[in-house]
C-alpha atoms as a PDB file:
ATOM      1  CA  UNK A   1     120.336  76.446  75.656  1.00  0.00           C
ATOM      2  CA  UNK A   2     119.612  74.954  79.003  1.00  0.00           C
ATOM      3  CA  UNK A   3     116.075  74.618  80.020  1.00  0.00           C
ATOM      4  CA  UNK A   4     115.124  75.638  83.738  1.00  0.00           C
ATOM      5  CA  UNK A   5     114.223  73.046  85.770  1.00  0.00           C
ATOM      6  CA  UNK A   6     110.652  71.608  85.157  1.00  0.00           C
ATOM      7  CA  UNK A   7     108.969  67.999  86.354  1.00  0.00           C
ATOM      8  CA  UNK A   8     107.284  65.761  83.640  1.00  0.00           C
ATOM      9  CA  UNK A   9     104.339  64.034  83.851  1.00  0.00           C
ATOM     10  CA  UNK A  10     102.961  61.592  81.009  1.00  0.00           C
ATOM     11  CA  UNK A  11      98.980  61.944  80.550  1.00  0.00           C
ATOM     12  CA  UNK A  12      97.675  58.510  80.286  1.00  0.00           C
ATOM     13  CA  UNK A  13      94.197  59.384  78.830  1.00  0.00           C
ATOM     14  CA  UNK A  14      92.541  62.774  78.219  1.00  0.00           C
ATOM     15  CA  UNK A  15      90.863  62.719  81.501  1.00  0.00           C
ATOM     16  CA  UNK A  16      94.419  62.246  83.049  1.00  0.00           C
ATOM     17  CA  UNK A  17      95.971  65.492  81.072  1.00  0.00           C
ATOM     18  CA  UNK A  18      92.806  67.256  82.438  1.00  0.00           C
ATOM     19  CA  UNK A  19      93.641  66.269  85.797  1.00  0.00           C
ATOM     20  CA  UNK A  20      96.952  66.820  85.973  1.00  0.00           C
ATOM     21  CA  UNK A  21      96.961  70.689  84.032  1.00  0.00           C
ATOM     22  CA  UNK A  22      94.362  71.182  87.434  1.00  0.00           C
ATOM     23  CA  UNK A  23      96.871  70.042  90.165  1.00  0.00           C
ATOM     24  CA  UNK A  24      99.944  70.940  89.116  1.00  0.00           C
ATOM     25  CA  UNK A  25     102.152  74.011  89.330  1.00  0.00           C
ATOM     26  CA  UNK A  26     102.250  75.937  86.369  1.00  0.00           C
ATOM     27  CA  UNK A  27     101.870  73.149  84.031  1.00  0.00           C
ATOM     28  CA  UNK A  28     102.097  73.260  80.066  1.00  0.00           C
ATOM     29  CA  UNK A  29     101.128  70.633  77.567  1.00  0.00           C
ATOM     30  CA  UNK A  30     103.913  69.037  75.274  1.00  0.00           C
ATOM     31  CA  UNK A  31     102.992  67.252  71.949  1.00  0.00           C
ATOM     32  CA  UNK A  32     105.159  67.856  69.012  1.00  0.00           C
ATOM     33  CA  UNK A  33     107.164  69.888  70.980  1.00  0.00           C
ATOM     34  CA  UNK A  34     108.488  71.855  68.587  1.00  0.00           C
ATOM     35  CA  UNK A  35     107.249  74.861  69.313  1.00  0.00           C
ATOM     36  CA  UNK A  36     107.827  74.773  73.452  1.00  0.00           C
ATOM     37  CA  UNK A  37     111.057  73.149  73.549  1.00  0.00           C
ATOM     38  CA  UNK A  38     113.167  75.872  71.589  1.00  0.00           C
ATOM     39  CA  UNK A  39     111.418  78.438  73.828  1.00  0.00           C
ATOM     40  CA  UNK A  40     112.615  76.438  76.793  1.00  0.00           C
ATOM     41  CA  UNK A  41     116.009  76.124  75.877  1.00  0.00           C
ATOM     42  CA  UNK A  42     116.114  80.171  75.604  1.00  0.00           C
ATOM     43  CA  UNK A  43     114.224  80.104  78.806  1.00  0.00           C
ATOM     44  CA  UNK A  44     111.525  82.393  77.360  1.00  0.00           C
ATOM     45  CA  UNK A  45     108.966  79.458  78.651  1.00  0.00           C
ATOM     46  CA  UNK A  46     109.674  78.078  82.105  1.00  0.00           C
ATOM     47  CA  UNK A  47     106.625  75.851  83.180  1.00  0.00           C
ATOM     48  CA  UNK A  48     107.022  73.890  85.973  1.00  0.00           C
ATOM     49  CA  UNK A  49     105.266  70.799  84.385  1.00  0.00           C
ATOM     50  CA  UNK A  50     105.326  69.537  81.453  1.00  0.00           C
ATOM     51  CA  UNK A  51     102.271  67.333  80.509  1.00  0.00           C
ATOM     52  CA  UNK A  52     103.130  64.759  77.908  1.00  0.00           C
ATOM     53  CA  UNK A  53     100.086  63.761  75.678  1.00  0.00           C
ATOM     54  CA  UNK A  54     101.883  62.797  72.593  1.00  0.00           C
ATOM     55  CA  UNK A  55     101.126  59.023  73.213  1.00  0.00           C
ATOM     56  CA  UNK A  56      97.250  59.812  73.159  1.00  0.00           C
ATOM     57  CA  UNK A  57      96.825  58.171  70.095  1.00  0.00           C
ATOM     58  CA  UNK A  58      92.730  58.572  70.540  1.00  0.00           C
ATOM     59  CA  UNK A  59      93.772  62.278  69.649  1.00  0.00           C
ATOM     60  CA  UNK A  60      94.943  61.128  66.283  1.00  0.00           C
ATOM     61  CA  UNK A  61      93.645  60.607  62.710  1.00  0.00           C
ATOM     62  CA  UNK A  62      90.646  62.245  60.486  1.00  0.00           C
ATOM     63  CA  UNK A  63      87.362  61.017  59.954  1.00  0.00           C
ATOM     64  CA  UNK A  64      84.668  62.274  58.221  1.00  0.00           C
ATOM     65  CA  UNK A  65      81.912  64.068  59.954  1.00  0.00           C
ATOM     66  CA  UNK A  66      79.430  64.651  56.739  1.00  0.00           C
ATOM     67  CA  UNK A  67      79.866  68.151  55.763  1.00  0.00           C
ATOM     68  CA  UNK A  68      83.519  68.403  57.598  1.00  0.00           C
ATOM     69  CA  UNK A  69      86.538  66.553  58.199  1.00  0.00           C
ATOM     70  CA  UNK A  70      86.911  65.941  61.858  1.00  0.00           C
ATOM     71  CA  UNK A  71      90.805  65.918  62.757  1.00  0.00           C
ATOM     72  CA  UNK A  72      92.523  64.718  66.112  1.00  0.00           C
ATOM     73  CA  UNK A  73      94.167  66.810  67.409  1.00  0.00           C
ATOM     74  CA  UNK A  74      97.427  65.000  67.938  1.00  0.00           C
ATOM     75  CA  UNK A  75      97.817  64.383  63.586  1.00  0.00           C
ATOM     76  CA  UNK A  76     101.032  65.056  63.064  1.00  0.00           C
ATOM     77  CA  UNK A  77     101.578  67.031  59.937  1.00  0.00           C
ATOM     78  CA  UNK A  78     103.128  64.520  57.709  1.00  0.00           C
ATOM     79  CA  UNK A  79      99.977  62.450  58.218  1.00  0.00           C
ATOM     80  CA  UNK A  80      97.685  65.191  57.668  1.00  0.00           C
ATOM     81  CA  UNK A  81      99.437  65.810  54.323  1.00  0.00           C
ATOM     82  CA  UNK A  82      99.315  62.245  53.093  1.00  0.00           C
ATOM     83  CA  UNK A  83      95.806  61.585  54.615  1.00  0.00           C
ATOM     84  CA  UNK A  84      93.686  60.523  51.342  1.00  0.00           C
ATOM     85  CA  UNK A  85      90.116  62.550  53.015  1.00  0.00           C
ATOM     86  CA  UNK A  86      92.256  65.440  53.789  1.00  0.00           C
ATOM     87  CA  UNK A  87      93.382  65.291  50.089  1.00  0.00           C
ATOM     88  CA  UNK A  88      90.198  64.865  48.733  1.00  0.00           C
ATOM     89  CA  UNK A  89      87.782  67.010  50.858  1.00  0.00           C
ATOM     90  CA  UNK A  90      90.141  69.646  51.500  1.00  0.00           C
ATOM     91  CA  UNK A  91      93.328  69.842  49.631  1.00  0.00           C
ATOM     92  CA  UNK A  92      94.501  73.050  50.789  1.00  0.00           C
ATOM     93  CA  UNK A  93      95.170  72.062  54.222  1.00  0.00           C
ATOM     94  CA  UNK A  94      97.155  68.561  52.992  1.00  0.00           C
ATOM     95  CA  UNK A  95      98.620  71.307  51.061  1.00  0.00           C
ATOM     96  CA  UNK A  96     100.031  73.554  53.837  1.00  0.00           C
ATOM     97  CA  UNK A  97     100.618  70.605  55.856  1.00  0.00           C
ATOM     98  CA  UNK A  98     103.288  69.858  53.825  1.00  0.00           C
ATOM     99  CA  UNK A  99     104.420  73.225  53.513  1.00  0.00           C
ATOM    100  CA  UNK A 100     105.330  72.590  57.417  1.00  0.00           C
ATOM    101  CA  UNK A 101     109.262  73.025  58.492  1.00  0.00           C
ATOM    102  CA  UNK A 102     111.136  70.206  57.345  1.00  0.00           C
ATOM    103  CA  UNK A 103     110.470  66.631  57.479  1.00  0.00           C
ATOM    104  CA  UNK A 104     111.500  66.254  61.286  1.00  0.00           C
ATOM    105  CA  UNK A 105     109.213  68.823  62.222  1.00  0.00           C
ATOM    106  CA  UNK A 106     106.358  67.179  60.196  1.00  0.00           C
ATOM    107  CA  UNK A 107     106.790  63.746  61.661  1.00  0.00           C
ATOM    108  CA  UNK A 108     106.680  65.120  65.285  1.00  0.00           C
ATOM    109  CA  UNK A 109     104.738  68.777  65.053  1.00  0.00           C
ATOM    110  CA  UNK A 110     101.221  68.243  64.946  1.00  0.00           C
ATOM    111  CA  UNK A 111      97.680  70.289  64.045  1.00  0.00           C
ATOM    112  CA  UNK A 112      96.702  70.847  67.412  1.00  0.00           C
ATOM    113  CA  UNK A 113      99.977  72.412  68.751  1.00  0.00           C
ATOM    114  CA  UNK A 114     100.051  74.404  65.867  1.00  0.00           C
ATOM    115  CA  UNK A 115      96.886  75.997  66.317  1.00  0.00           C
ATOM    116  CA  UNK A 116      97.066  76.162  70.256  1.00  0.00           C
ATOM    117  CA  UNK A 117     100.748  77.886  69.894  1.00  0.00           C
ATOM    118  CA  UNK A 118      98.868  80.535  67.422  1.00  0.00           C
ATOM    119  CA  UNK A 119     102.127  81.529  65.914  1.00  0.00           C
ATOM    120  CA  UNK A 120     101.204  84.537  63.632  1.00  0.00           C
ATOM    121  CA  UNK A 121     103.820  83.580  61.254  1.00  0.00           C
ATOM    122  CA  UNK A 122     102.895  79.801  61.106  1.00  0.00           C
ATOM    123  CA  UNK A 123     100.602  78.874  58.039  1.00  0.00           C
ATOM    124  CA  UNK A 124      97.831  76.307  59.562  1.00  0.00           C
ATOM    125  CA  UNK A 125      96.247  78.590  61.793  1.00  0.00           C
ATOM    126  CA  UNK A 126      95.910  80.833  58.858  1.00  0.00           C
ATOM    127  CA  UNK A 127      94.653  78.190  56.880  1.00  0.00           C
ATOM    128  CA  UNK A 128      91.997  77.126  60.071  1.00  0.00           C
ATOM    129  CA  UNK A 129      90.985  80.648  59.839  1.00  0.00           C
ATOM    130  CA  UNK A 130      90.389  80.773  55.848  1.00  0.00           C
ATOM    131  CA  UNK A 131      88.357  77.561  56.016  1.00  0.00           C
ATOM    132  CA  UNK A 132      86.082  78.328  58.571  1.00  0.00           C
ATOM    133  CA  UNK A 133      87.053  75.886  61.168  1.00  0.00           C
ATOM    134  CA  UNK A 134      85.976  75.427  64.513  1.00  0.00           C
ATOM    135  CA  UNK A 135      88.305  74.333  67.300  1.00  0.00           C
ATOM    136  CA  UNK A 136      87.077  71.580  69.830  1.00  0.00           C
ATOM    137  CA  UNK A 137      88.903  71.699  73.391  1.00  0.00           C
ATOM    138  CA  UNK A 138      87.899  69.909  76.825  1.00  0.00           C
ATOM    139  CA  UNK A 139      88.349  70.605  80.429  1.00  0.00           C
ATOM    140  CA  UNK A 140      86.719  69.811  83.606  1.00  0.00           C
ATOM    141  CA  UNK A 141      83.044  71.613  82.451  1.00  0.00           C
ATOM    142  CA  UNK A 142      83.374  69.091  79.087  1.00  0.00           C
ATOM    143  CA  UNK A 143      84.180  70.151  75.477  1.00  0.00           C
ATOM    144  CA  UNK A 144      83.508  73.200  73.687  1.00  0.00           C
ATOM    145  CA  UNK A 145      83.246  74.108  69.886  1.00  0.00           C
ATOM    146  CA  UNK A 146      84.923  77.428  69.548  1.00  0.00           C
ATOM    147  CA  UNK A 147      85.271  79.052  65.866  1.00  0.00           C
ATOM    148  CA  UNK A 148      88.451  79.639  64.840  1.00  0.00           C
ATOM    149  CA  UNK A 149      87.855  83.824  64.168  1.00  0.00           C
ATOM    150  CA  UNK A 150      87.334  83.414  67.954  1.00  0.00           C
ATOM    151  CA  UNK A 151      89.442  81.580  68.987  1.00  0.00           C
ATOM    152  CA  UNK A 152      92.934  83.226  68.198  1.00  0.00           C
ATOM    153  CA  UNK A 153      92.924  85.725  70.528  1.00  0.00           C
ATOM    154  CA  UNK A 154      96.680  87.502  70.312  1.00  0.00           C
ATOM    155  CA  UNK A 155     100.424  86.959  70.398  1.00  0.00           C
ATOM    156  CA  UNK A 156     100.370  83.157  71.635  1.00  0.00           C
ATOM    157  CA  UNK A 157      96.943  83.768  72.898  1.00  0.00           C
ATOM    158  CA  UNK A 158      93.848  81.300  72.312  1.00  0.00           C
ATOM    159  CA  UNK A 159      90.995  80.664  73.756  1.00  0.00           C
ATOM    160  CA  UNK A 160      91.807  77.605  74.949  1.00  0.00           C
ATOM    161  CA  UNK A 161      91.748  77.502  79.181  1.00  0.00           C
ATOM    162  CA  UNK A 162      94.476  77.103  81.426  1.00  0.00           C
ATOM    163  CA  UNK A 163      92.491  73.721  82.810  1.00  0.00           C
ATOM    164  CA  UNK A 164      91.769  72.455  78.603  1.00  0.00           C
ATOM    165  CA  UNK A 165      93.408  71.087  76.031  1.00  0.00           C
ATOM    166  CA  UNK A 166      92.571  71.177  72.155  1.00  0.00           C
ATOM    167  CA  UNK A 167      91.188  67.649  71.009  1.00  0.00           C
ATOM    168  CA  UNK A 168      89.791  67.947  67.769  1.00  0.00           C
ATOM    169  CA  UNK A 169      89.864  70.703  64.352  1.00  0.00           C
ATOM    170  CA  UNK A 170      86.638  70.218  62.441  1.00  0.00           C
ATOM    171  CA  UNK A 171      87.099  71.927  59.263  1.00  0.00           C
ATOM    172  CA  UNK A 172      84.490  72.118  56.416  1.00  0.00           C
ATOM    173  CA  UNK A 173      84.737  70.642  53.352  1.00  0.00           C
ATOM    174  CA  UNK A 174      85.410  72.950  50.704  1.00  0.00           C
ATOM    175  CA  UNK A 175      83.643  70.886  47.513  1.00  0.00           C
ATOM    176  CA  UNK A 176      84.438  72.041  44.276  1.00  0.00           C
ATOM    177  CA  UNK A 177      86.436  75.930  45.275  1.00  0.00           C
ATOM    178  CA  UNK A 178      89.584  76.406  43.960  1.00  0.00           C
ATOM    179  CA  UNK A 179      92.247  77.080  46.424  1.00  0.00           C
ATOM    180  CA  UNK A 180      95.902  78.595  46.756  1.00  0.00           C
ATOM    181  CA  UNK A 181      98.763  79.138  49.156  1.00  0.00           C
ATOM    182  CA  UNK A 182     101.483  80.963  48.801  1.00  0.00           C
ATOM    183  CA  UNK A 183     104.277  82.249  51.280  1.00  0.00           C
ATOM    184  CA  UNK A 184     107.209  84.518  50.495  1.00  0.00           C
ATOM    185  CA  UNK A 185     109.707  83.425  52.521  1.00  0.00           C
ATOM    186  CA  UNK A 186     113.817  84.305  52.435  1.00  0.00           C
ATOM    187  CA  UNK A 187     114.731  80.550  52.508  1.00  0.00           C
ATOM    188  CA  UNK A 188     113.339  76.894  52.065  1.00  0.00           C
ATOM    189  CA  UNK A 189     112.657  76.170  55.792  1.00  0.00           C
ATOM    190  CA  UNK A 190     111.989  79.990  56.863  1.00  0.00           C
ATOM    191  CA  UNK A 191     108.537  81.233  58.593  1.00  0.00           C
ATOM    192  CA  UNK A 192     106.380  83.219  55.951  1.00  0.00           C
ATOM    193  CA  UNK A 193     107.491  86.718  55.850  1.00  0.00           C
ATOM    194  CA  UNK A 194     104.168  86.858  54.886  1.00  0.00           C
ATOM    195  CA  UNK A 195     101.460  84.117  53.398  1.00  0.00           C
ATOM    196  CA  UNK A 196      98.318  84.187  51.778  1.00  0.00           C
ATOM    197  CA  UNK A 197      95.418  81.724  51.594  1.00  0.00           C
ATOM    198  CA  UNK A 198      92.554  81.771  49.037  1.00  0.00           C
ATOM    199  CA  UNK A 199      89.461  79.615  49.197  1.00  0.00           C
ATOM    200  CA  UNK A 200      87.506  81.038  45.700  1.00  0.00           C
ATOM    201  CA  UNK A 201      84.357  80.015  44.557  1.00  0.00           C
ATOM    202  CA  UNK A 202      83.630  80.352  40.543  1.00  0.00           C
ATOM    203  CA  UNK A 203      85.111  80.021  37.208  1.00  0.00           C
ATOM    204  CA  UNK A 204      86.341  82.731  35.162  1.00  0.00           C
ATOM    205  CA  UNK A 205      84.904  85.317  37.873  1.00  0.00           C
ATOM    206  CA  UNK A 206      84.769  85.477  41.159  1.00  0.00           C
ATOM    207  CA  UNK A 207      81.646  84.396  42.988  1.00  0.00           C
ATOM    208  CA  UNK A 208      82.816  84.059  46.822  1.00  0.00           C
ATOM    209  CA  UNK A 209      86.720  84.569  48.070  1.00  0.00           C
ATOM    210  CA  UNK A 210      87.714  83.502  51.388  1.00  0.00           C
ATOM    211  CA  UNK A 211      91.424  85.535  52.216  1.00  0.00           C
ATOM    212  CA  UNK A 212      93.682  84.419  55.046  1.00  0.00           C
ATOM    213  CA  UNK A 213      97.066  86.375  56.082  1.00  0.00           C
ATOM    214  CA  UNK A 214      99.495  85.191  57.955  1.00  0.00           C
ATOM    215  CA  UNK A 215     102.583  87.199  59.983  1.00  0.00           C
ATOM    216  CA  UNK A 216     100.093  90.373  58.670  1.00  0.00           C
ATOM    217  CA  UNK A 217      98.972  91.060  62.970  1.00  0.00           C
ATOM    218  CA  UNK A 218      99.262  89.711  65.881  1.00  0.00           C
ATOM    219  CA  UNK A 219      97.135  86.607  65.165  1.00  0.00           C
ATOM    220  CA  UNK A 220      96.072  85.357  61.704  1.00  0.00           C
ATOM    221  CA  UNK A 221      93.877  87.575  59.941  1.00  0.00           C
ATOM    222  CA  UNK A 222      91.055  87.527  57.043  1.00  0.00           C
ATOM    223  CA  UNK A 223      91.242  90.095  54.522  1.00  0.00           C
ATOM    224  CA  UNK A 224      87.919  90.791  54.923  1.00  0.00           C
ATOM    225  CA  UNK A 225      87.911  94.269  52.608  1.00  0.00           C
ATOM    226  CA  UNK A 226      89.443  92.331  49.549  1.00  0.00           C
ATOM    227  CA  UNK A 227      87.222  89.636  50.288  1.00  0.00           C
ATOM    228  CA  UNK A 228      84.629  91.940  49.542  1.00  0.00           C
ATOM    229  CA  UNK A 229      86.013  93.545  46.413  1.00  0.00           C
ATOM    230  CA  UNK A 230      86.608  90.406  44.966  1.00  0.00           C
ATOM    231  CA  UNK A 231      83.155  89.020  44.674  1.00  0.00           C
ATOM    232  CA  UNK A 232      82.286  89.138  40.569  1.00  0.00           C
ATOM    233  CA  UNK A 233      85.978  90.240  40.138  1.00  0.00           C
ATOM    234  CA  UNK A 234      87.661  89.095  36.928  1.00  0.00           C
ATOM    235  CA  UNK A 235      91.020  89.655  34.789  1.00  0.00           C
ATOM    236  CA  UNK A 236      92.740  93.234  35.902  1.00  0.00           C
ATOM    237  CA  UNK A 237      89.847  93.742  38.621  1.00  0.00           C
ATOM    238  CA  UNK A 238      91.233  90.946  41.006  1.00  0.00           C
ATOM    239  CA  UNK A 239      94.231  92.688  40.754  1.00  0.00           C
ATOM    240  CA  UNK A 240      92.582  95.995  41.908  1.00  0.00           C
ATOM    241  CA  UNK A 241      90.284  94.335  44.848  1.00  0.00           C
ATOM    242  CA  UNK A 242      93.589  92.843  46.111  1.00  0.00           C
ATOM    243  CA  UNK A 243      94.957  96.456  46.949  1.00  0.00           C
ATOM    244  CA  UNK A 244      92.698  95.926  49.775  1.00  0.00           C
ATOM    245  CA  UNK A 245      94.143  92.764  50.936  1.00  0.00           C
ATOM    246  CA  UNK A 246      96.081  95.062  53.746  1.00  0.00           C
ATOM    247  CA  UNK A 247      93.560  97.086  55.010  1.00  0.00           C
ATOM    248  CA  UNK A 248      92.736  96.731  58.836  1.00  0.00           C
ATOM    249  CA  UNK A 249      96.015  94.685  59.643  1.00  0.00           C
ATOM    250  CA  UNK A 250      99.110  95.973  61.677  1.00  0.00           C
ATOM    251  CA  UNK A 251     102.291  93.793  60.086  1.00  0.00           C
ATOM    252  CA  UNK A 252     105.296  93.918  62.073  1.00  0.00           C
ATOM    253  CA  UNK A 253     108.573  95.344  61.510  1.00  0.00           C
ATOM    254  CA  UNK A 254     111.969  92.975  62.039  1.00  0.00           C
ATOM    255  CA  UNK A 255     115.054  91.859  60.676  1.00  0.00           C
ATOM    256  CA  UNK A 256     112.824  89.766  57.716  1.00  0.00           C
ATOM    257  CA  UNK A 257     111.083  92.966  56.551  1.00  0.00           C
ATOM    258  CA  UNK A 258     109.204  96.249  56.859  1.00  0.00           C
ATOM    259  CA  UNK A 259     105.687  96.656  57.646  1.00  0.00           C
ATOM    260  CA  UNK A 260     105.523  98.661  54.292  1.00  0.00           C
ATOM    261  CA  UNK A 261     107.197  96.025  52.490  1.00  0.00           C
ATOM    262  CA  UNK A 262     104.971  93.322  54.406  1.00  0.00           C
ATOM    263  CA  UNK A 263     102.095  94.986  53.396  1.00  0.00           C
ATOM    264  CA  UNK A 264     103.292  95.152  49.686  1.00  0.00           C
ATOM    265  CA  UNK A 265     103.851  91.594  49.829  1.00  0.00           C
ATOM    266  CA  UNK A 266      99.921  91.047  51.322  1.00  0.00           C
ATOM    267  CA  UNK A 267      98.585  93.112  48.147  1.00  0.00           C
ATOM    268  CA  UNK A 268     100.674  90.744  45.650  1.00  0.00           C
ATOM    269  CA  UNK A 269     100.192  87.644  47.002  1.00  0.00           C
ATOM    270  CA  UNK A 270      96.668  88.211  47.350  1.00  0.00           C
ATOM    271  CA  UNK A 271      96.058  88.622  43.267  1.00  0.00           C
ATOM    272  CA  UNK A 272      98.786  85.915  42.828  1.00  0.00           C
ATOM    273  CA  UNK A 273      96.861  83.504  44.887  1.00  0.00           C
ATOM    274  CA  UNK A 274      93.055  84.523  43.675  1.00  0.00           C
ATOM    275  CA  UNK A 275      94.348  84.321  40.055  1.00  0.00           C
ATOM    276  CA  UNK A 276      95.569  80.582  40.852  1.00  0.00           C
ATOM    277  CA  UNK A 277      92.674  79.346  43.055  1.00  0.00           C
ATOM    278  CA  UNK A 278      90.348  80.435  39.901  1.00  0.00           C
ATOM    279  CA  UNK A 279      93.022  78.453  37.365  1.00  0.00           C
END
């Protein structure tokens, strides 16, 4: 539970994180923390920098960008959960946001960790990935726009550089859709065993269905086949189109559950959360 040795250097601007992930030995960024530390104390990470840009506070906050809500990068959950545009443009992700740990990892974790960590079992990169997002990062060439199907690349893989860091989330607004989350999880504060997000679009019927899964792969995937089958679904036929909700992903097998049983719980959730994003 002792981390390996490491030096610490405090970013003073986002020009000065840039500069210092470029010079220094094997350096990783620390925000939240929540996500490094624990892997540090099992010595699973062992950077030999840390980079400190929690105090960027120019990272932090949403704004609205006209058809999107542009969100630092540094927002710590709890404030992305309670943040009145997030609520009102797009609920689902104040939602989730809330969903996060417990109320010590809300206060410190925040959105851009989250997503940069690409934990296939946490719930906002699924959520990125059902709305559509796109994923802002800098480094010494400048920023790029990268969208999120693109940018989770694999187990704790982005594409984010070694030289960048993530500085902003734009995610669109989703107007009038209906929306749902749901995780099955064995207790409170647990990671999903598995989670499903739903973005629909009609009433009564379905008209457009945007699926997330998370802990269903490696990264966070869309459920692109039930996605499919769901458009002008109604009653028993969401149901059916859900069957697909599994198709194309690779769930894992480990001491929570099966990949059978995972994929069981994909199919379920799927109709469960359809049927309440139409309600």
């Amino acid at each position: 539970m002792i981390p390996a040795p490491f030096e610490y250097e405090l970013a003073e601007s986002v020009e000065h994180a840039i500069e210092l992930l470029g010079s220094k030995e094997d350096p990783k960024l620390l925000a939240g923390g929540h996500s490094l530390l624990p892997l540090m104390k099992f010595r699973l990470a062992r950077p030999a920098t840390l980079v400190d840009i929690g105090r960027l506070t120019e990272l932090a906050g949403v704004r609205d960008g006209g058809d999107h809500l542009a969100i630092g990068a540094l927002t710590r959950h709890h404030d992305l959960e309670h943040d009145a545009l997030t609520r009102e443009h797009c609920p689902l992700l104040a939602h989730v946001a809330g969903l996060v740990g417990d109320r010590q990892v809300r206060h410190c974790g925040t959105i851009g960790g989250s997503l940069a960590h690409c934990d296939p079992a946490a719930d906002l990169p699924t959520v990125a990935l059902t709305l559509d997002a796109e994923i802002v990062t800098r480094g010494p060439g400048g920023e790029r726009v990268t969208p999120a199907a693109e940018f989770f690349r694999g187990f704790y893989e982005t594409a984010c550089g070694a030289d960048e860091l993530v500085v902003e989330v734009r995610v669109p607004k989703t107007g009038a859709a209906g929306w749902s989350y749901i995780k099955f999880r064995r207790r409170a504060l647990d990671w999903a065993t598995v989670g499903v997000a739903a973005v629909v679009e009609g009433k009564g019927s379905v008209e457009r269905a945007r699926i997330g899964l998370t802990n269903m792969g490696q990264v966070p995937l869309r459920a692109s086949a039930a996605e499919e089958a769901l458009a002008g679904a109604s009653g028993d036929g969401i149901a059916a189109a859900a069957e697909k909700a599994d198709e194309g992903t690779d769930p894992p097998a480990d001491t929570w559950a099966s990949s059978d049983f995972r994929r069981h719980l994909a199919r379920v959730l799927t109709s469960r959360a359809v049927e309440e994003a139409l309600r």
